[in-house]
PDB file of N, CA and C in Angstrom:
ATOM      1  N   UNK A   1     114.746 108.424 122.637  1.00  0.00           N
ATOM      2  CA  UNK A   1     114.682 107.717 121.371  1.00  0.00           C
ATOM      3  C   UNK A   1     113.462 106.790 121.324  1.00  0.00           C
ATOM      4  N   UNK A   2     113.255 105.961 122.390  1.00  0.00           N
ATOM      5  CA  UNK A   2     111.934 105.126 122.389  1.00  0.00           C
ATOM      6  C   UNK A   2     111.039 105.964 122.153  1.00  0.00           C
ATOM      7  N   UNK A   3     110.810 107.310 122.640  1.00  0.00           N
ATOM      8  CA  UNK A   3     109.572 107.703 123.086  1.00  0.00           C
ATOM      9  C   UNK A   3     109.208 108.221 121.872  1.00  0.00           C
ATOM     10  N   UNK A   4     110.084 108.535 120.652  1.00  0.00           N
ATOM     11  CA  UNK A   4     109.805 108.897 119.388  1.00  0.00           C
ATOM     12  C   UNK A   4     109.358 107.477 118.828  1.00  0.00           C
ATOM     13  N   UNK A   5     109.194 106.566 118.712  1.00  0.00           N
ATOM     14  CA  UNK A   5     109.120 105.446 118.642  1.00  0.00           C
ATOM     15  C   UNK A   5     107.779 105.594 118.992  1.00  0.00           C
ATOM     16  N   UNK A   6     107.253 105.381 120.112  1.00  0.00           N
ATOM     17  CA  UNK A   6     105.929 105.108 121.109  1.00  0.00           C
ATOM     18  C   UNK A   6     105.375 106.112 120.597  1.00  0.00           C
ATOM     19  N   UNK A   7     105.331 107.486 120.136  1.00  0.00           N
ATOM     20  CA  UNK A   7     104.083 108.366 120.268  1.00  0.00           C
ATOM     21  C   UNK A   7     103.136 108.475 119.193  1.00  0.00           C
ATOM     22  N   UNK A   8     103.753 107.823 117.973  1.00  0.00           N
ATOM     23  CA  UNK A   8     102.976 107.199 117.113  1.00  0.00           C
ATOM     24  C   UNK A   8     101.693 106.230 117.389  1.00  0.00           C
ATOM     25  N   UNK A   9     102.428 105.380 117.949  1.00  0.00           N
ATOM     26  CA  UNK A   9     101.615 104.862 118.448  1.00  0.00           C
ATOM     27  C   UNK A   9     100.191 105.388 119.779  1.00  0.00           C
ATOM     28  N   UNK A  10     100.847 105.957 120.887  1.00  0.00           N
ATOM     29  CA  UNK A  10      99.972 106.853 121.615  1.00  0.00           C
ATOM     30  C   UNK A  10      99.013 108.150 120.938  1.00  0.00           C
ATOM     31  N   UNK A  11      99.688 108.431 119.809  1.00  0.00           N
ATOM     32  CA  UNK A  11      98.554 109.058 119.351  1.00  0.00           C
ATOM     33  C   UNK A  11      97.232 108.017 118.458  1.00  0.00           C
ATOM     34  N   UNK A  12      97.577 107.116 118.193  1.00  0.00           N
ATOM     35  CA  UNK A  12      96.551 106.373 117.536  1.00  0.00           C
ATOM     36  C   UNK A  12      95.896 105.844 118.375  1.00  0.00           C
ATOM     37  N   UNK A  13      96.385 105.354 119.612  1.00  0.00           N
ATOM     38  CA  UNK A  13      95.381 104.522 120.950  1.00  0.00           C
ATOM     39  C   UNK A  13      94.902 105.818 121.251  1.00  0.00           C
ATOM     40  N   UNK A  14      94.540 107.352 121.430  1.00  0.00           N
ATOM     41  CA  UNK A  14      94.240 108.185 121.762  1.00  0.00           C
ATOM     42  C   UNK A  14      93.125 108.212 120.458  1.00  0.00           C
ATOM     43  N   UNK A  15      93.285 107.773 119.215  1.00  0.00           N
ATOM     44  CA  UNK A  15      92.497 108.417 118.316  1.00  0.00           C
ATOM     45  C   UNK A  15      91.197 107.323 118.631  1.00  0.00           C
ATOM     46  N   UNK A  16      91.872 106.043 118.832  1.00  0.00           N
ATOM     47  CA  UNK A  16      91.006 105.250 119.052  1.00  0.00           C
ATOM     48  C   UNK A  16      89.730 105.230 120.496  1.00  0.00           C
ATOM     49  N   UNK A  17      90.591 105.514 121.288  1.00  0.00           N
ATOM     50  CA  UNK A  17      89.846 105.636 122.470  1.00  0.00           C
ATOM     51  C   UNK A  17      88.456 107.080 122.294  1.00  0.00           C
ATOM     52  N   UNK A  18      89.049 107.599 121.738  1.00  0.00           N
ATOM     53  CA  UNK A  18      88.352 108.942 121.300  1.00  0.00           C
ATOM     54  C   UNK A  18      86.746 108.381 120.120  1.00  0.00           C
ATOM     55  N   UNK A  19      87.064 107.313 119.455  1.00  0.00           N
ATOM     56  CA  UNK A  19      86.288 107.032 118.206  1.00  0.00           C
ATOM     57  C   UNK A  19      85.728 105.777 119.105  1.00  0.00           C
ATOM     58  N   UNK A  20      86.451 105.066 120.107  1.00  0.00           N
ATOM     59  CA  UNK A  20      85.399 103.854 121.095  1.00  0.00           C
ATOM     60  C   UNK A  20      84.143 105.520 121.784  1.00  0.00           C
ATOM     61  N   UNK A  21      84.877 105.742 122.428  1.00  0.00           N
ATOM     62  CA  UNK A  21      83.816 106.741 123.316  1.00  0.00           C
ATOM     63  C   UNK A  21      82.899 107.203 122.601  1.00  0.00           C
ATOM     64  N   UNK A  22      82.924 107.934 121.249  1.00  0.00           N
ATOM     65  CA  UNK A  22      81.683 108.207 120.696  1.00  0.00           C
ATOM     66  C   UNK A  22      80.718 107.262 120.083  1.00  0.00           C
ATOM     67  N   UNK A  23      81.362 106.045 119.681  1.00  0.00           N
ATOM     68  CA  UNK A  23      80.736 105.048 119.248  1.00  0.00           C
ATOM     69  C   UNK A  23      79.738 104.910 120.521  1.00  0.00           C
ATOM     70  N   UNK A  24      80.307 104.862 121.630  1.00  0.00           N
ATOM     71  CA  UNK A  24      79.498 104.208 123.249  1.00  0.00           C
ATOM     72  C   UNK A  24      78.515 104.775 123.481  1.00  0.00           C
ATOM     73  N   UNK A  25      78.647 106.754 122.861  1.00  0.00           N
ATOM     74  CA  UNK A  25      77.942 107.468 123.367  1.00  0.00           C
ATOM     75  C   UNK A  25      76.477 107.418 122.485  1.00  0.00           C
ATOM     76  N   UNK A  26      76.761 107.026 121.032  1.00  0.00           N
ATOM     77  CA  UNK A  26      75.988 106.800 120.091  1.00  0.00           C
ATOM     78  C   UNK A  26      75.084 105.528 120.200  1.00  0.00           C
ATOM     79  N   UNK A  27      75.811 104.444 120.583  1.00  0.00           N
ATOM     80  CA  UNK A  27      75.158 103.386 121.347  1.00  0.00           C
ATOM     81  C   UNK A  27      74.137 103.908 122.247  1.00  0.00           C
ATOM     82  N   UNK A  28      74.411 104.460 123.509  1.00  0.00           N
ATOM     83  CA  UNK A  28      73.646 104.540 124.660  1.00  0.00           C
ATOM     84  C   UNK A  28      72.283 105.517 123.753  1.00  0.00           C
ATOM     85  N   UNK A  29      72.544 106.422 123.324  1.00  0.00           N
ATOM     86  CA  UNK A  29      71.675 107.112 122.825  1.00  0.00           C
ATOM     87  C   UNK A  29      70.389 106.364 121.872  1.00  0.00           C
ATOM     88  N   UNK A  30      71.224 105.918 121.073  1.00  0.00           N
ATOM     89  CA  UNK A  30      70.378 104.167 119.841  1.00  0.00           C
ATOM     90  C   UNK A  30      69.376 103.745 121.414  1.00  0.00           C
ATOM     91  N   UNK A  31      69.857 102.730 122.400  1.00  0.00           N
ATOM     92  CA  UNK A  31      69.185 102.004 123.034  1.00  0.00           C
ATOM     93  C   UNK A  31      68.205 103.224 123.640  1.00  0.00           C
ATOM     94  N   UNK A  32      68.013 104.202 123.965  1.00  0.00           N
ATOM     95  CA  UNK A  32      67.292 105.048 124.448  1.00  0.00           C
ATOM     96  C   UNK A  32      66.256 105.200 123.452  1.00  0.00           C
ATOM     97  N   UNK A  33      66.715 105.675 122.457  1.00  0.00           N
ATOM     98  CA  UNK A  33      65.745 105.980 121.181  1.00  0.00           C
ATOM     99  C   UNK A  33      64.576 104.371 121.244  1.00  0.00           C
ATOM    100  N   UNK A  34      65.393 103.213 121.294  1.00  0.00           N
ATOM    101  CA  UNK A  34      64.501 101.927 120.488  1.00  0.00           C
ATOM    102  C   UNK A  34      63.456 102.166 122.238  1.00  0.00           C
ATOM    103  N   UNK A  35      64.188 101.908 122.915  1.00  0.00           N
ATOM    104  CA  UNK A  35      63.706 101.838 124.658  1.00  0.00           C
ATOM    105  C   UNK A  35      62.208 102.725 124.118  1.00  0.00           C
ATOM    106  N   UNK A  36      62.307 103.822 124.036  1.00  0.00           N
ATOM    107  CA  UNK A  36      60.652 104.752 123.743  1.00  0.00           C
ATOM    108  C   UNK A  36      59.980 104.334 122.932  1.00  0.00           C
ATOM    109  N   UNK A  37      60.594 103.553 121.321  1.00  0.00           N
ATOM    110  CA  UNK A  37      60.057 103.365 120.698  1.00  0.00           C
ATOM    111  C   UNK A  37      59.121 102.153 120.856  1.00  0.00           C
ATOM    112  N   UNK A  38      59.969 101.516 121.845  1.00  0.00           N
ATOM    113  CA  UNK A  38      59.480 100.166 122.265  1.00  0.00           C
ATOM    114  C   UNK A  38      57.896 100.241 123.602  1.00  0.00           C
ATOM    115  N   UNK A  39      58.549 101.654 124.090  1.00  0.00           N
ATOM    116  CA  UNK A  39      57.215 101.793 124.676  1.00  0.00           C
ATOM    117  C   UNK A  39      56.033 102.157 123.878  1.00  0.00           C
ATOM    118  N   UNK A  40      56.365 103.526 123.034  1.00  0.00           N
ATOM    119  CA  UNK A  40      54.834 103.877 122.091  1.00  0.00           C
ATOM    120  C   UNK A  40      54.422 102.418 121.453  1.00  0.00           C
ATOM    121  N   UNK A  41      55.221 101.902 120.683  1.00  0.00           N
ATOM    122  CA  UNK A  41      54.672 100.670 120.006  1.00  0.00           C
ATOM    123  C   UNK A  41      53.658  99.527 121.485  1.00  0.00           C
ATOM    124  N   UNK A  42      54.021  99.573 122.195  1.00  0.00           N
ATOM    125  CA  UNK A  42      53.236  98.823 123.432  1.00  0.00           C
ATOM    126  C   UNK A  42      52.362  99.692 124.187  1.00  0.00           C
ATOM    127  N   UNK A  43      51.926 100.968 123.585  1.00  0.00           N
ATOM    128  CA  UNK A  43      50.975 101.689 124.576  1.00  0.00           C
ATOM    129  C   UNK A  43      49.847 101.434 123.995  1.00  0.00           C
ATOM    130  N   UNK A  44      48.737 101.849 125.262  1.00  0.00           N
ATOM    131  CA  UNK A  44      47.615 101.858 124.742  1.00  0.00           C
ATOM    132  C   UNK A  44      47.004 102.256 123.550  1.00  0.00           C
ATOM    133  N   UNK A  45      47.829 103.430 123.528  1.00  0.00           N
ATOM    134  CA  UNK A  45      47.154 104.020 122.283  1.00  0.00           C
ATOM    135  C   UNK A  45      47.637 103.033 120.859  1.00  0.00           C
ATOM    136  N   UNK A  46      48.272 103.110 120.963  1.00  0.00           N
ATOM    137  CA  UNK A  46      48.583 101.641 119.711  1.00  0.00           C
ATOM    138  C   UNK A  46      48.222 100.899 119.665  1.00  0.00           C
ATOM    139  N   UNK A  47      47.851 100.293 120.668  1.00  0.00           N
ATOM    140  CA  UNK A  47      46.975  98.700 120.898  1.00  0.00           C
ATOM    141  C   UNK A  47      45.204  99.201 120.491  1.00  0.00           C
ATOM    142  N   UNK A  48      44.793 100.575 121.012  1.00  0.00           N
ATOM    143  CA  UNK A  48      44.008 100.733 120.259  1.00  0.00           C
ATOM    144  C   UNK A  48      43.945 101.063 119.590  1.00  0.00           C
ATOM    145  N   UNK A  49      44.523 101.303 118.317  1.00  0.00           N
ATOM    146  CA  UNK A  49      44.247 101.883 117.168  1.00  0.00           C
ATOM    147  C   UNK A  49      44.753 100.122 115.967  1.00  0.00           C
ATOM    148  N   UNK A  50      45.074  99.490 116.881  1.00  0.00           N
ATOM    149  CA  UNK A  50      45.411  98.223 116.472  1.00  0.00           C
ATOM    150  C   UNK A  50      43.774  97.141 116.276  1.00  0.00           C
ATOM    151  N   UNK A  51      43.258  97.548 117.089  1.00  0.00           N
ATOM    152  CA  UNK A  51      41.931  97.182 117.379  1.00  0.00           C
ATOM    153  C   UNK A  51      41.198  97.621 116.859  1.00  0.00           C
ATOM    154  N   UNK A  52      40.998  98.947 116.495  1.00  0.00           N
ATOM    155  CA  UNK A  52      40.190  99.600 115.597  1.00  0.00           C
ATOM    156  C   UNK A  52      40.232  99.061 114.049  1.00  0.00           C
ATOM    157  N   UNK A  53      41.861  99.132 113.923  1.00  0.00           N
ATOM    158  CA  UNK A  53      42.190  98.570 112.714  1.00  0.00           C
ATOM    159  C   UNK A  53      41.280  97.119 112.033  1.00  0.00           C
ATOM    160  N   UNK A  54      41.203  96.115 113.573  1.00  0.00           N
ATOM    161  CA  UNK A  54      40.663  94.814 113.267  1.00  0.00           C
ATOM    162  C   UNK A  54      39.491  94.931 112.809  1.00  0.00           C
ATOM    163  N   UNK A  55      38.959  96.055 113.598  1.00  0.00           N
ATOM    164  CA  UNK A  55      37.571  95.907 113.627  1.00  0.00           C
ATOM    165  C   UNK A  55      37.029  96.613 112.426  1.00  0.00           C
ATOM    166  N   UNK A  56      37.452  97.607 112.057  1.00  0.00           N
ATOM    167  CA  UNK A  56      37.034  98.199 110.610  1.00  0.00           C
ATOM    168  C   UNK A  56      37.045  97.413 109.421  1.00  0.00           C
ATOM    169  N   UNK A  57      38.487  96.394 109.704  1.00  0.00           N
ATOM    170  CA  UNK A  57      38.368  95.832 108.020  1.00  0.00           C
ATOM    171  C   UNK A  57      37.690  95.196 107.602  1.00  0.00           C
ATOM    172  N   UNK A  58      37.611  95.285 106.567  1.00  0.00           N
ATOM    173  CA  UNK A  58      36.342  93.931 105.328  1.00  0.00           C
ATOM    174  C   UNK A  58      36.989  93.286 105.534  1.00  0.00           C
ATOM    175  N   UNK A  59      36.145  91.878 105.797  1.00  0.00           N
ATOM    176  CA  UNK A  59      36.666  90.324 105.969  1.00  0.00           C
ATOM    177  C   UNK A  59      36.727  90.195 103.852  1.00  0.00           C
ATOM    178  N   UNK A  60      37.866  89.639 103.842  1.00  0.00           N
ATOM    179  CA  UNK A  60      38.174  89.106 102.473  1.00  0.00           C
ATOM    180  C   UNK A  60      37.760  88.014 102.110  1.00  0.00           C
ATOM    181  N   UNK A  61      36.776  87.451 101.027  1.00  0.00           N
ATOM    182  CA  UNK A  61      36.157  86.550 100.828  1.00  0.00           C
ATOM    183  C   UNK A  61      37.148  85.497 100.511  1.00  0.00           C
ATOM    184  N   UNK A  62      36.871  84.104 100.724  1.00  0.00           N
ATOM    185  CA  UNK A  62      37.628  83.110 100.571  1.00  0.00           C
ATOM    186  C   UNK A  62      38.103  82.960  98.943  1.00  0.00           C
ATOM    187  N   UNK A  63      39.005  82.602  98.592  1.00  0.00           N
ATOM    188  CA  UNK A  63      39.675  82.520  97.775  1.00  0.00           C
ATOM    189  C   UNK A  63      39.041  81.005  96.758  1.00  0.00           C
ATOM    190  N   UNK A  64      38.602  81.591  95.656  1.00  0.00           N
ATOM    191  CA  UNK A  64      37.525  80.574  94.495  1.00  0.00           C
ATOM    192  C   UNK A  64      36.173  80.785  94.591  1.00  0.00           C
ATOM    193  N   UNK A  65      35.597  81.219  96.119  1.00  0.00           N
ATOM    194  CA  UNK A  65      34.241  81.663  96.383  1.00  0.00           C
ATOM    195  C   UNK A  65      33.655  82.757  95.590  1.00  0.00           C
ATOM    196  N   UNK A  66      32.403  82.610  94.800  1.00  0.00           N
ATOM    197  CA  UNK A  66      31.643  83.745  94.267  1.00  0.00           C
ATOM    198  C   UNK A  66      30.514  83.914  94.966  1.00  0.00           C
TER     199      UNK A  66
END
């Protein structure tokens, strides 16, 4: 009689545990993804093309100056 009682419940801590784990797995995956992204954004090659960037642009004339 309890156990008709309880399996209601055991199936929902089962649904849950099931919907934590993919959440975790989706997590770990997220921090992996930013982790690379975090490297290209800090590689060389970005830093130079960051530099290039500086160096190409027109300096913008001061603001009221003709």
């Amino acid at each position: 009689m309890w156990t008709q009682q309880l399996s209601p419940h055991l199936q929902r801590n089962k649904q849950l545990h099931d919907t934590l784990l993919q959440r975790e797995e989706e997590l770990a995956r997220l921090q992996e993804e930013n982790n690379k992204l975090r490297g290209f954004l800090s590689s060389s090659f970005v830093r130079n093309l960051q530099e290039k960037a500086k160096v190409g642009a027109p300096s913008k004339p001061a603001a009221g100056v003709d």
